[in-house]
C-alpha atoms as a PDB file:
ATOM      1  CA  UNK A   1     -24.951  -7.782  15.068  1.00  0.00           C
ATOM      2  CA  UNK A   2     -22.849  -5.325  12.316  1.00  0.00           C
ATOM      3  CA  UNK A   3     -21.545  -3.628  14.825  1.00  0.00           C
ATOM      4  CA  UNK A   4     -19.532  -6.752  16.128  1.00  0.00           C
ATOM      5  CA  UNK A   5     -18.811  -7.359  12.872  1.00  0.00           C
ATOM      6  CA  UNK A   6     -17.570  -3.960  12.293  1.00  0.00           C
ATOM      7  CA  UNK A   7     -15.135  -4.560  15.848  1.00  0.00           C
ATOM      8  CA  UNK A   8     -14.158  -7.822  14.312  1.00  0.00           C
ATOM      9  CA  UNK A   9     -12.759  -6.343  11.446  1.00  0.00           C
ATOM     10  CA  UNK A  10     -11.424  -2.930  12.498  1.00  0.00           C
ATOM     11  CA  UNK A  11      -9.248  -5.640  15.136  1.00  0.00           C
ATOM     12  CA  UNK A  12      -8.032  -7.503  12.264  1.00  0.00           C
ATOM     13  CA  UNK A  13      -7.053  -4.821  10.906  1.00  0.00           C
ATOM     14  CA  UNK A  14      -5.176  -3.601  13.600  1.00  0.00           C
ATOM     15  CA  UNK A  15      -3.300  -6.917  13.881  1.00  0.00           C
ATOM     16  CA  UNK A  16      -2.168  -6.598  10.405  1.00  0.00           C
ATOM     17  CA  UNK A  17      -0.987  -3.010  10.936  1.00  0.00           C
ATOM     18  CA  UNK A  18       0.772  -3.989  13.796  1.00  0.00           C
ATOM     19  CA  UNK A  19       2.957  -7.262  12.118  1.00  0.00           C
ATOM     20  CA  UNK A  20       3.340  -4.759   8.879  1.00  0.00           C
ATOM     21  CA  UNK A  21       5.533  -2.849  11.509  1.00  0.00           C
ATOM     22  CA  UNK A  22       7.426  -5.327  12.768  1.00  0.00           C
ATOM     23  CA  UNK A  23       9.577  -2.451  15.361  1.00  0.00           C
ATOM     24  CA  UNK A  24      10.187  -0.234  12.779  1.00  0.00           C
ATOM     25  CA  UNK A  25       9.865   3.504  13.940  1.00  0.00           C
ATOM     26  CA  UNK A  26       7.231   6.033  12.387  1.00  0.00           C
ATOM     27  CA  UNK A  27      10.071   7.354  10.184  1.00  0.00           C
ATOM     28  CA  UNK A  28      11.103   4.504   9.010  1.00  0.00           C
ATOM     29  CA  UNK A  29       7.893   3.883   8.187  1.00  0.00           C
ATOM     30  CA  UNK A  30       6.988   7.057   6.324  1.00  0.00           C
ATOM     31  CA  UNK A  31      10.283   6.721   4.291  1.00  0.00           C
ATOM     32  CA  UNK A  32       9.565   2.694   2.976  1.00  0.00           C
ATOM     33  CA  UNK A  33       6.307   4.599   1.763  1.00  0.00           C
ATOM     34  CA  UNK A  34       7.432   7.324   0.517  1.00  0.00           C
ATOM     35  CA  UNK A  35       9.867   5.232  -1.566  1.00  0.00           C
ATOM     36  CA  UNK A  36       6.681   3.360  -2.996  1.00  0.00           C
ATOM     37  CA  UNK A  37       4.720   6.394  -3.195  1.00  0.00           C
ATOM     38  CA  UNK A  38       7.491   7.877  -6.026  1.00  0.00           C
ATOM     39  CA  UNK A  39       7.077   4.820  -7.721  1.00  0.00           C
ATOM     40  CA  UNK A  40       3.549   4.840  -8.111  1.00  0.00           C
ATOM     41  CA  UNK A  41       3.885   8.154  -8.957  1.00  0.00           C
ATOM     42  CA  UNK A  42       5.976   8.041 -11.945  1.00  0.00           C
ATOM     43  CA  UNK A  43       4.255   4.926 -13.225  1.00  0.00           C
ATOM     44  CA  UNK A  44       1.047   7.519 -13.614  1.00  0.00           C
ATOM     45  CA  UNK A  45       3.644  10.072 -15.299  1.00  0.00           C
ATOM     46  CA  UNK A  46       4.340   7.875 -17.660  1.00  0.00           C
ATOM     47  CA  UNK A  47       1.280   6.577 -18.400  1.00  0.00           C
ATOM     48  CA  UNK A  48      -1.277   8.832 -17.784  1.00  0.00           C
ATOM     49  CA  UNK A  49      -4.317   6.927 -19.455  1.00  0.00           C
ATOM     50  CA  UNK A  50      -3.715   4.027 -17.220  1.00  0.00           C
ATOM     51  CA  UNK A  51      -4.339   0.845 -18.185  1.00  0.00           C
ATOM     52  CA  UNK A  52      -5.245  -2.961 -17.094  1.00  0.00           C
ATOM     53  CA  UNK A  53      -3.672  -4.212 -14.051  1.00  0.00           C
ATOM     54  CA  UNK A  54      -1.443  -6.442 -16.028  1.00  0.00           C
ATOM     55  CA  UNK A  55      -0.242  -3.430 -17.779  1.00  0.00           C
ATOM     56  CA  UNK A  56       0.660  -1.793 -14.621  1.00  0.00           C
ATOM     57  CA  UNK A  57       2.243  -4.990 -13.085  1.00  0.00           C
ATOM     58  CA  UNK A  58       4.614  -4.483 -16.177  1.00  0.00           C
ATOM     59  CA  UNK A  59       5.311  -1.194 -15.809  1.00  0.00           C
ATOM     60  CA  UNK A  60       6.244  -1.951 -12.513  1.00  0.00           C
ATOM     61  CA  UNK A  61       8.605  -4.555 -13.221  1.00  0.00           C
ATOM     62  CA  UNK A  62       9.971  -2.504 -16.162  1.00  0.00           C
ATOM     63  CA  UNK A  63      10.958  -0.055 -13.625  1.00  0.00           C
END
């Protein structure tokens, strides 16, 4: 029985994978993350301790 369960959600994942790329091309792709990758990075630059997740939704929005 898990290992429908396990089909049933490696397929919904695939679905989602495949809307989240809507026709862009693998580049396109890798650049959009890339983009958010730099973000994320600097946010842990700045703030190396971390912190809550409301603290790091601020940070984002901060900038």
């Amino acid at each position: 029985m898990s290992g429908y369960i396990l089909y049933l959600f490696l397929g919904v994942l695939g679905v989602i994978f495949w809307r989240a790329r809507a026709g862009r091309t693998l580049d396109r792709l890798l650049d959009d993350g890339d983009h958010l990758h730099r973000r994320v990075l600097a946010i842990g630059k700045n703030h190396p301790k971390g912190g809550t997740w409301a603290d790091h939704k601020r940070w984002r929005a901060e900038g």
